[in-house]
Structures are given as C-alpha cells and as structure tokens.
Protein backbone atom coordinates (compact mmCIF):
# COMPACT_ATOMS: atom_id res chain seq x y z
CA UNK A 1 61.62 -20.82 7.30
CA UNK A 2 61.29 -20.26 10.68
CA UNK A 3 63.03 -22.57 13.14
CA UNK A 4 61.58 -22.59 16.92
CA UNK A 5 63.46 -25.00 19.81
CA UNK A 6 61.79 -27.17 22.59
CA UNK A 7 64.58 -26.76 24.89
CA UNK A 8 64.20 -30.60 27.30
CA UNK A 9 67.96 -30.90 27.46
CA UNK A 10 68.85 -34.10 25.59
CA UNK A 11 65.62 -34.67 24.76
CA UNK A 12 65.27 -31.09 22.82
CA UNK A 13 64.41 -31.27 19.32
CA UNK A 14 63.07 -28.03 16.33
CA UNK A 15 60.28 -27.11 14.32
CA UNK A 16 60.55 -26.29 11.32
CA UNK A 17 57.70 -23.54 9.86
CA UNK A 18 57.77 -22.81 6.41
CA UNK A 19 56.50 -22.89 3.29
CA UNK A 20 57.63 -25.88 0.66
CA UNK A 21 58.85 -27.49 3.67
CA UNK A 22 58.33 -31.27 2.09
CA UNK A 23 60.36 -30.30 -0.64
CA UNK A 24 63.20 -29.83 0.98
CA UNK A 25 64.66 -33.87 1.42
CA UNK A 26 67.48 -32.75 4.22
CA UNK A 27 65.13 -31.07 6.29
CA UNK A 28 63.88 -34.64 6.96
CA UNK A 29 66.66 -36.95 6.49
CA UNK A 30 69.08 -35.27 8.73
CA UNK A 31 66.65 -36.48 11.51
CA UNK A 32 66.83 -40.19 10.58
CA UNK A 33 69.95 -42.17 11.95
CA UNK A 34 69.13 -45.35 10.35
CA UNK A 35 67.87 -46.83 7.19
CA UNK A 36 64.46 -48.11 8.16
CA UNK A 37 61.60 -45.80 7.97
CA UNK A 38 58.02 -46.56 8.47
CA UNK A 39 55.25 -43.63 7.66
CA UNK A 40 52.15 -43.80 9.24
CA UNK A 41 49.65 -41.99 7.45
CA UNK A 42 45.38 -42.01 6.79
CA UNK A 43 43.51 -42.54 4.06
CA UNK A 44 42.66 -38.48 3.21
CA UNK A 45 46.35 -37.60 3.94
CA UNK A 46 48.12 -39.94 2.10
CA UNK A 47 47.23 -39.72 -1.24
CA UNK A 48 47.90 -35.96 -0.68
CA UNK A 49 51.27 -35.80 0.45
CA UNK A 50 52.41 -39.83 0.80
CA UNK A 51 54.42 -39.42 -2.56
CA UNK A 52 56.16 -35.87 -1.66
CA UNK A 53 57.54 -37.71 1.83
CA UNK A 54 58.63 -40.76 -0.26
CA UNK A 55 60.47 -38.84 -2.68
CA UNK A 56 62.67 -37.26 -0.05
CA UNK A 57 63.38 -41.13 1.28
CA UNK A 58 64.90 -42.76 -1.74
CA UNK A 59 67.72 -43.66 -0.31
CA UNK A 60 66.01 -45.44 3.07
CA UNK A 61 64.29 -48.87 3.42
CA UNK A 62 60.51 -47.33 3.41
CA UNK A 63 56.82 -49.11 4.28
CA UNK A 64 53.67 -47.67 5.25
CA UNK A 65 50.56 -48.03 6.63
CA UNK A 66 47.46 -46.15 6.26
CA UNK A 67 45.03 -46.05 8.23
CA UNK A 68 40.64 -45.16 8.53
CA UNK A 69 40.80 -41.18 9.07
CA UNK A 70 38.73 -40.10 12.42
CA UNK A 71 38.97 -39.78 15.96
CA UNK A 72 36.63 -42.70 16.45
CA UNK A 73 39.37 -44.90 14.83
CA UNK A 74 42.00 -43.37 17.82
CA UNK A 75 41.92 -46.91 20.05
CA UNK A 76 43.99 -49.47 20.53
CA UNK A 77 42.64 -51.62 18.14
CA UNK A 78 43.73 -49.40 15.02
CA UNK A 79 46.85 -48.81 17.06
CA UNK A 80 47.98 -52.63 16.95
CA UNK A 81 47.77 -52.56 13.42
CA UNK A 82 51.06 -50.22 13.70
CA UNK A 83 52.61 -52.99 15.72
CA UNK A 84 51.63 -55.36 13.68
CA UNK A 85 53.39 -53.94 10.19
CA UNK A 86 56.76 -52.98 12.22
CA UNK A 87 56.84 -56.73 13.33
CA UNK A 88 56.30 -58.03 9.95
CA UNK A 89 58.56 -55.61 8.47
CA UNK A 90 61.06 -56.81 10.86
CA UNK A 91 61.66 -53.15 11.80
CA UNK A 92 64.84 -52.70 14.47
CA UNK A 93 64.66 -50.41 17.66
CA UNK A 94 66.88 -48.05 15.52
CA UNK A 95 64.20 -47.80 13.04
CA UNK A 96 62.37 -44.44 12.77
CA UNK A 97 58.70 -43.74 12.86
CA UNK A 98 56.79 -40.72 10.60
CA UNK A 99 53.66 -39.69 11.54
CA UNK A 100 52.16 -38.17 8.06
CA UNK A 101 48.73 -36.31 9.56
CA UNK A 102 46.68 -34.87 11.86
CA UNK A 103 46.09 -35.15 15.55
CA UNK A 104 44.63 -38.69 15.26
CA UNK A 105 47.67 -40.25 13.39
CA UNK A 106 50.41 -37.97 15.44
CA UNK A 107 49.23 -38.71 18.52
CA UNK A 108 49.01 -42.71 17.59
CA UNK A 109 51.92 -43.10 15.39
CA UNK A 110 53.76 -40.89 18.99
CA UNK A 111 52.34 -43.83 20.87
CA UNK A 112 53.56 -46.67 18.27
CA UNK A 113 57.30 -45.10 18.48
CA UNK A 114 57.24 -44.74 22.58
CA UNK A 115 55.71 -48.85 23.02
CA UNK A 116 57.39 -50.39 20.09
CA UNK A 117 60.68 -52.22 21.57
CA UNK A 118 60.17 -50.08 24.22
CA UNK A 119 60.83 -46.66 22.26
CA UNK A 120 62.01 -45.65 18.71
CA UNK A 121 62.60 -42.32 16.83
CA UNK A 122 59.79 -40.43 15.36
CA UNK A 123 59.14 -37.54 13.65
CA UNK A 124 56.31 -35.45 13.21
CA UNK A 125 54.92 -33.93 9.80
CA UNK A 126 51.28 -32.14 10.95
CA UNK A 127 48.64 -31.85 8.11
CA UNK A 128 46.05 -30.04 10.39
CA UNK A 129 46.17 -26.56 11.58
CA UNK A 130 45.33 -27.91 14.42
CA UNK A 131 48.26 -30.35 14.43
CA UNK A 132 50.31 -27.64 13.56
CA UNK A 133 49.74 -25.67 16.55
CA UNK A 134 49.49 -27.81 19.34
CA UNK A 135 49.02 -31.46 19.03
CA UNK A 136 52.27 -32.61 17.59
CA UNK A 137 54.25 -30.03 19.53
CA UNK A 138 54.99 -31.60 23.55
CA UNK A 139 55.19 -35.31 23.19
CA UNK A 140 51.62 -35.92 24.36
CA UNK A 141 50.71 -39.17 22.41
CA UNK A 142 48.24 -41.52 23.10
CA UNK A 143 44.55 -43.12 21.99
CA UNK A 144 41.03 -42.91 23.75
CA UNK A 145 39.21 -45.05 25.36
CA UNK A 146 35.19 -45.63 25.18
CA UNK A 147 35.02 -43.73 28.83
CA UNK A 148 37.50 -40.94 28.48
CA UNK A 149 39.29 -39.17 25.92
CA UNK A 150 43.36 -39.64 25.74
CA UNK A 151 43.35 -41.59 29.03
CA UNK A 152 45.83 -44.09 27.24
CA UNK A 153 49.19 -42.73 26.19
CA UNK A 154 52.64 -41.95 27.12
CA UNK A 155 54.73 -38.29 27.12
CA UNK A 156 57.02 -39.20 24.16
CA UNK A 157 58.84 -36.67 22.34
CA UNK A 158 59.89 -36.49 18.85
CA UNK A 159 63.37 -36.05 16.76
CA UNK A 160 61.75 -33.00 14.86
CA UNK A 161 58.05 -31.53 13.82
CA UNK A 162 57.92 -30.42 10.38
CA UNK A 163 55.20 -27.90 9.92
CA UNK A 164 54.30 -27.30 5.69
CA UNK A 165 52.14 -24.35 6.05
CA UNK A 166 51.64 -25.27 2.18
CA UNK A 167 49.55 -28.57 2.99
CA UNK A 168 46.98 -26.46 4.82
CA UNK A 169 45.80 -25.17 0.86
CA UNK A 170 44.27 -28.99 0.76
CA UNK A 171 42.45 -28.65 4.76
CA UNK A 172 38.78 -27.98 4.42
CA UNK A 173 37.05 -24.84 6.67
CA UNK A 174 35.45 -27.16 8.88
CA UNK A 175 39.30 -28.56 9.94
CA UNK A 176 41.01 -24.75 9.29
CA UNK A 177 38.25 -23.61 12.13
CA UNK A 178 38.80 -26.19 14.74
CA UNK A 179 42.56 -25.41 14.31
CA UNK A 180 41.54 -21.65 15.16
CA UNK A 181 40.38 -22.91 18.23
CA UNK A 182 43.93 -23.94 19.63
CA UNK A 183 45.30 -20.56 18.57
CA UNK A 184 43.08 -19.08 20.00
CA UNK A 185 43.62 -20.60 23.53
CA UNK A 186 47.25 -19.27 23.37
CA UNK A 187 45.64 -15.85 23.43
CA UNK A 188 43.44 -16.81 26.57
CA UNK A 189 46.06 -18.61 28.44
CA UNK A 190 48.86 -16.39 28.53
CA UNK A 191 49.45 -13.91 25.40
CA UNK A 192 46.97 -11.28 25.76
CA UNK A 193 48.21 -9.17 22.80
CA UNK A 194 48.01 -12.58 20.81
CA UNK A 195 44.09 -12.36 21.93
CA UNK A 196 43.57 -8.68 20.35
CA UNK A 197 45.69 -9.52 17.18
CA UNK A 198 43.26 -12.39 16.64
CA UNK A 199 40.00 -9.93 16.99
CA UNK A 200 41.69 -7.39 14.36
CA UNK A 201 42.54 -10.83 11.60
CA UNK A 202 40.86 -13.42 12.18
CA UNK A 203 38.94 -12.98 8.90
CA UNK A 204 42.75 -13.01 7.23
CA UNK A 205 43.14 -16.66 8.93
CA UNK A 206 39.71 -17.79 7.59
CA UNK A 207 40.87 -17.03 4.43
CA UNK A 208 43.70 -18.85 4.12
CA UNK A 209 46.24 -15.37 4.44
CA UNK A 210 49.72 -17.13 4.20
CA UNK A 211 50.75 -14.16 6.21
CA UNK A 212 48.78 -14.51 8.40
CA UNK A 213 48.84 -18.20 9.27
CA UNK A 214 52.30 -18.16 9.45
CA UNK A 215 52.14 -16.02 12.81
CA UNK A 216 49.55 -18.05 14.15
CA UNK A 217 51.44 -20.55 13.66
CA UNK A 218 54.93 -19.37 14.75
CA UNK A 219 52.90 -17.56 18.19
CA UNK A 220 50.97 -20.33 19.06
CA UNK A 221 54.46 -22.84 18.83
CA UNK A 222 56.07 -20.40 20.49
CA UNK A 223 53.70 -20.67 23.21
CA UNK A 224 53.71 -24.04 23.92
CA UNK A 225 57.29 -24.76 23.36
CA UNK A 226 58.03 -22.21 25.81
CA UNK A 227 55.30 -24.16 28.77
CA UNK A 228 56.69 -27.49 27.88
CA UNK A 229 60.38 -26.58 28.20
CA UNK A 230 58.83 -25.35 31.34
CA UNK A 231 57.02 -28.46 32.69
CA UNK A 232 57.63 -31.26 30.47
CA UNK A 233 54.76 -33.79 31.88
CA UNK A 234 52.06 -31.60 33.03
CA UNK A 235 53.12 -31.73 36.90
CA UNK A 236 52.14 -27.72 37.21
CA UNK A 237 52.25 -25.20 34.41
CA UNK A 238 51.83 -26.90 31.61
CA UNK A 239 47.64 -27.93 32.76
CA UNK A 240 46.82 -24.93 31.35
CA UNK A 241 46.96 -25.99 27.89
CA UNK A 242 43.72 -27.96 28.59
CA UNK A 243 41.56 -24.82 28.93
CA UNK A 244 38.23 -25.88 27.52
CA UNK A 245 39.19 -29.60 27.25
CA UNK A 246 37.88 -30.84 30.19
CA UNK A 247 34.44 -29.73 29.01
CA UNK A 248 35.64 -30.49 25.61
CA UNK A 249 37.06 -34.08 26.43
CA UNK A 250 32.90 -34.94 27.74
CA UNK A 251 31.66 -33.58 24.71
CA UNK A 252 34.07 -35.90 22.51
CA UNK A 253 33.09 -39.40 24.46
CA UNK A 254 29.17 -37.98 25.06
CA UNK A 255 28.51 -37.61 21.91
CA UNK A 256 30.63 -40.11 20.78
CA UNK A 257 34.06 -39.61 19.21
CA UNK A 258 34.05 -37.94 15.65
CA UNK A 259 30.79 -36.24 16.14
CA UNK A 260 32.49 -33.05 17.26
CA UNK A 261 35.64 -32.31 16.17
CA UNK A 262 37.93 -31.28 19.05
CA UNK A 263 39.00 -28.11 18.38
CA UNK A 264 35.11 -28.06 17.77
CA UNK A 265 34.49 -29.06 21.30
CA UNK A 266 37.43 -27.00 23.17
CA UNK A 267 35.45 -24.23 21.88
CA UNK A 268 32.20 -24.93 23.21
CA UNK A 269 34.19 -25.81 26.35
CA UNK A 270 36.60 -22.94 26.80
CA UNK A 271 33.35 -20.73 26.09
CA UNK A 272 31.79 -22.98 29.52
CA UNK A 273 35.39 -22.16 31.22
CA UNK A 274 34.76 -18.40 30.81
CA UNK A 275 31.28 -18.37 32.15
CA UNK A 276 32.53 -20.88 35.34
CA UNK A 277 35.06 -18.12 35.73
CA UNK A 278 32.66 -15.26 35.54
CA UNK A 279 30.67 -16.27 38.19
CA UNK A 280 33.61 -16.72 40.49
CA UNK A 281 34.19 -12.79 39.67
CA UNK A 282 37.37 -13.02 37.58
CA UNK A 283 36.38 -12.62 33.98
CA UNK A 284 33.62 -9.58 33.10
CA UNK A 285 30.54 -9.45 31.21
CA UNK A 286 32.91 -7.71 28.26
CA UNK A 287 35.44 -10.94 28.47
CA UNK A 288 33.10 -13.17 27.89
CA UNK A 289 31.82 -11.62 25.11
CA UNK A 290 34.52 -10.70 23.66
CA UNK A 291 35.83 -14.49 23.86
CA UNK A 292 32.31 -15.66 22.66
CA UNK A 293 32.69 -13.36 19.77
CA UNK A 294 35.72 -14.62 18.48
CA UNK A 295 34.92 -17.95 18.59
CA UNK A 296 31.90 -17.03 16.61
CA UNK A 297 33.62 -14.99 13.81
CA UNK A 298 36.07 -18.22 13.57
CA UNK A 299 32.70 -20.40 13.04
CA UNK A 300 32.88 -22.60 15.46
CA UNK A 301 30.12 -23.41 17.77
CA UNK A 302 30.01 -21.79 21.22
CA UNK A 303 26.64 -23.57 22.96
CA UNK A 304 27.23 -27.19 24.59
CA UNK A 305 24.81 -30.16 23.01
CA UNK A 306 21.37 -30.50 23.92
CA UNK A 307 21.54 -34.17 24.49
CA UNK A 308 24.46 -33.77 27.31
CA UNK A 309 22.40 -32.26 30.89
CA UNK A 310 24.09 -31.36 33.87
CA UNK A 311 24.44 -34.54 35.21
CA UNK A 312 25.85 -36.49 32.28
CA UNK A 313 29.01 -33.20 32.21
CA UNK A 314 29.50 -34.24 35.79
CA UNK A 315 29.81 -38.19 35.04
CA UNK A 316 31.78 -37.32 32.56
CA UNK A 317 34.11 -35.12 33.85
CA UNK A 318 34.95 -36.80 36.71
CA UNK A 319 36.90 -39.16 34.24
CA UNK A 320 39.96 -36.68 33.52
CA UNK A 321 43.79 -36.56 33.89
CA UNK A 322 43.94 -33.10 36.33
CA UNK A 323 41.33 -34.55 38.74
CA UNK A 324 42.57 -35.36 42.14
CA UNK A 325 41.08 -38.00 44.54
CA UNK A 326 37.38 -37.98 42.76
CA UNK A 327 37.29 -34.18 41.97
CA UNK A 328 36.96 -32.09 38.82
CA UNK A 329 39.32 -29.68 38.42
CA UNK A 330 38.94 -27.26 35.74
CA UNK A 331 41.14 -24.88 34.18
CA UNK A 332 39.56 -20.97 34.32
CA UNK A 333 40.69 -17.66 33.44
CA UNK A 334 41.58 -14.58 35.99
CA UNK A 335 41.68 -12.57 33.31
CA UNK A 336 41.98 -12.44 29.25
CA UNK A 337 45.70 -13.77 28.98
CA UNK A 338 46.23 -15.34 32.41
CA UNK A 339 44.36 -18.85 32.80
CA UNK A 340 44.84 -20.50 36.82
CA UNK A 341 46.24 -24.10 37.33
CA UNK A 342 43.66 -26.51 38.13
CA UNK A 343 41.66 -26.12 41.49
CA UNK A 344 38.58 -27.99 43.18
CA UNK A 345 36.10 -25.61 42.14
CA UNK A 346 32.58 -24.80 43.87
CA UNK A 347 30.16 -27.61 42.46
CA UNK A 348 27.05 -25.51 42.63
CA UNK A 349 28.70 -22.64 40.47
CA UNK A 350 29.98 -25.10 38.24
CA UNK A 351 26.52 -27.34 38.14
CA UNK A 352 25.39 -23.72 37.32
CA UNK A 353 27.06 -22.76 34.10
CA UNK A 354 26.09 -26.08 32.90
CA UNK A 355 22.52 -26.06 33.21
CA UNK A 356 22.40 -22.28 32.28
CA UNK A 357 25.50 -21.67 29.67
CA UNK A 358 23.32 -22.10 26.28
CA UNK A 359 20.13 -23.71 27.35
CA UNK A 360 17.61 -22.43 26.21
C-alpha cells in the first residue's frame, strides 16, 4: 500500500493506494470518531462494492442512500435528497459521511458533509480512475448548475481518500479513458518525464496493467497533493489543474451534462489549450502533436462538437470560476510540463483556435 499526505496543517489527512484496500476494516474505521455513518453511493456502484464497505462497519450505526448515476443528476435537487435522509436519520454533527463512487457522488456527498449542520466528517472511497486521480483528492466539492459547471460548491476536505485500485477491474473503457485524461494533465502541467512515461505505456494503462495503474495513480496524487498543500483554494497555483476545463466545462453544459463525459471533454479542451498556446508561440508544431497523439492512443476524442460555434464557446466561457471582471482566462502551456496561471488572453487568437481547431 502506498500512503501519500496532503499536508493543510490541521486540516491534513492520507491516501491510501493499494490493492484489497476495502478489505482491510481499520483502514476505514480508524477515520470515524463516532458511531453514525451514512454512505452515499449510486445505483452502478453500490451493488458493486455497498456490501464490502458495510462489512467493515458492523460495529457503527449505518444508512444509505443511493442515488441515479450521471453528471446530469449533479444539482441540488438530487443533493437535498442527502439532507433529507441525515435529517430523518436523526444524524448528529459528529456523524460521518462516505462517499462510495465516482466524481458525481464525491463531489456531492463532499458538499452534503461541508452544508449539513454546518460541516461533518467525510471520507472518500473513489470508484473511477478518474476519481482516483484527481476529483476526490483537494476538497473541491460541489454540484452544477444549468449555466455553468461546478459553480455551486464549497472547498471541503476530507478525513481520508481510500483509493482500491482493485474496483477499477469492474470500470468500463469508456470511464478507464476519461480517467486517462486527468493523468495525463499531470504530465502537461508540471511533470514532463510523467508526459514521456505515458507515450512509452499508455497501452499498459488501457489494459488494465496493475503495474502500471498503480503509478499513474501514485504520480498523478502525488501531483496534486503536492499543488494543494501549496494553495489550498485555488488563489494562485493551484488554477492550473483546470487545464482543458474551461473549454471542457462549455462542452459539459453545451451539450448538456452527461453527453460528454468530463475527462471526455478536458480532452477535447486541453487539445484547444495547446493550439491557443501555439499560436501565442509557446508550444511547437511537435507539442501539439505529440499531446494530440496521446490523447488519441488513450481513445478519447480530441475535436470539439460540431453543434458548439465560436460564439456559443465564448457565451459559455465567460461563465467560469478563474474569470476576472467579465474576462476568460484560460489556462495554456509554455511548454510540455510547465502550464501558466490564468491570464486575459488575446480574443482574436483565441476566437481563432475555436473556429479553426477541428472544423472541418
């Protein structure tokens, strides 16, 4: 097992990566200081794994709810229904919260635990790859809203994250890929060798190499623990974990939420962010490709959607968190393993690689 720190001072808490990792009761239990637990779970997770996290809660006062599975269920709507259960339940502000899934249900049950009496424990078991990596690790919680992605939410951490490389056997490709899409951003942002040991094995990830995953998985925490110690709520350094989101985040409420999945879209988008930064001279011809290419091998899709122009990007970027005083601000690259921190950019360059990037 490999056990990485996010070091926030009293607010500093592990992750656990491992194999068998459910199995092992104490692993969760020591992070639970009283005897109500409530799991929050969906309906594809918890028939998988609902019964492992039970077993290793015998001795605790447990309920659940499960929820629809998909990011068009991410609102507040499905999010009272949390509320609503740890009312019922008559759940105490001691109580702890587990979030049993993927990004959806981690970044709603994170939300649940940081309104609910004003803040309760909660713990994080990721199902996705993409959970794994990046959406359960920082304390970003929060739902979307039918004009922007995430733009409801609070920076709540948890008690631990619990990453079971085992549960990704049961993830299908489509899910494995869009996880690859995260790691892969690690890479661009600020881990160049990262980059060119995910050209030389990415067909090892893709095939489910336990190996392998597990340093994806180790690297990419590694990563992020080590911007977030760094820069807990996103005031500076820690922006550039939304390479390719912006574009991404338009995609997602565009198309509608669910359509794409969002490692999906932070692919097409970081793929936009390298072209933007292209024309403003930093990345070459060869960086671009070579980012393009790996995106490619990890089958995801690289070319934005037909139905979104110009125009409707703009509209809907101008509804994001790193915008200042009505402007977009994107995250780019300088160079393969150095991304900048969000600047006004020039509108006619960026207008550019939107009508241009993919159209045919």
């Amino acid at each position: 097992m490999i056990n990485l720190h996010v070091d926030l001072g009293n607010r500093s808490y592990p992750i656990y990566i491992g194999s068998g990792l459910l199995d092992q009761a104490s692993l969760l239990t020591q992070h639970i200081k009283s005897k109500q637990v409530m799991v929050v779970s969906n309906t594809t997770v918890a028939p998988l794994y609902m019964e492992k996290v039970l077993a290793d809660l015998q001795d605790y006062v447990v309920e659940q709810i499960i929820l629809p599975d998909g990011e068009q269920y991410k609102t507040l709507e499905v999010l009272a229904r949390i509320f609503d259960k740890l009312l019922a339940c008559k759940f105490s502000r001691n109580a702890t919260l587990i979030a049993l899934g993927g990004g959806v249900i981690g970044d709603m049950g994170g939300f649940a635990a940081a309104c609910y009496q004003r803040g309760i424990p909660f713990i994080q078991i990721p199902t996705t790859l993409l959970a794994q990596v990046d959406s359960s690790v920082g304390g970003k919680t929060g739902v979307n809203h039918v004009l922007g992605k995430n733009m409801i939410g609070a920076f709540y951490q948890p008690q631990c994250v619990i990453a079971d490389a085992d549960v990704l056997d049961t993830l299908d490709d489509r899910q494995l890929a869009a996880g690859l899409a995260e790691v892969i951003k690690y890479g661009l942002i600020r881990d160049a060798a990262f980059f060119d040991w995910l050209e030389q094995n990415i067909g090892l990830l893709l095939n489910r190499d336990k190996k392998a995953l597990a340093y994806a998985i180790e690297q990419s925490c590694q990563n992020k623990a080590q911007i977030v110690a760094e820069d807990e709520t996103e005031t500076g350094l820690r922006a550039i974990l939304n390479l390719g989101h912006t574009f991404g985040h338009a995609i997602e409420t565009g198309i509608g939420y669910g359509e794409y999945l969002h490692g999906e879209a932070v692919a097409i988008g970081t793929c936009l962010a390298a072209d933007l930064s292209r024309r403003l001279g930093w990345l070459t011809n060869l960086d671009v490709e070579r980012i393009i290419s790996l995106f490619v091998k990890a089958n995801l899709p690289v070319t934005p959607p037909a139905q979104l122009d110009a125009n409707r990007f703009l509209t809907l970027m101008a509804v994001d968190k790193k915008n200042v005083d009505g402007k977009i601000r994107v995250i780019l690259l300088e160079k393969i393993g150095l991304a900048t921190l969000p600047t006004d950019i020039d509108e006619e360059l960026l207008e550019l690689t939107l009508n241009t990037y993919g159209r045919v």
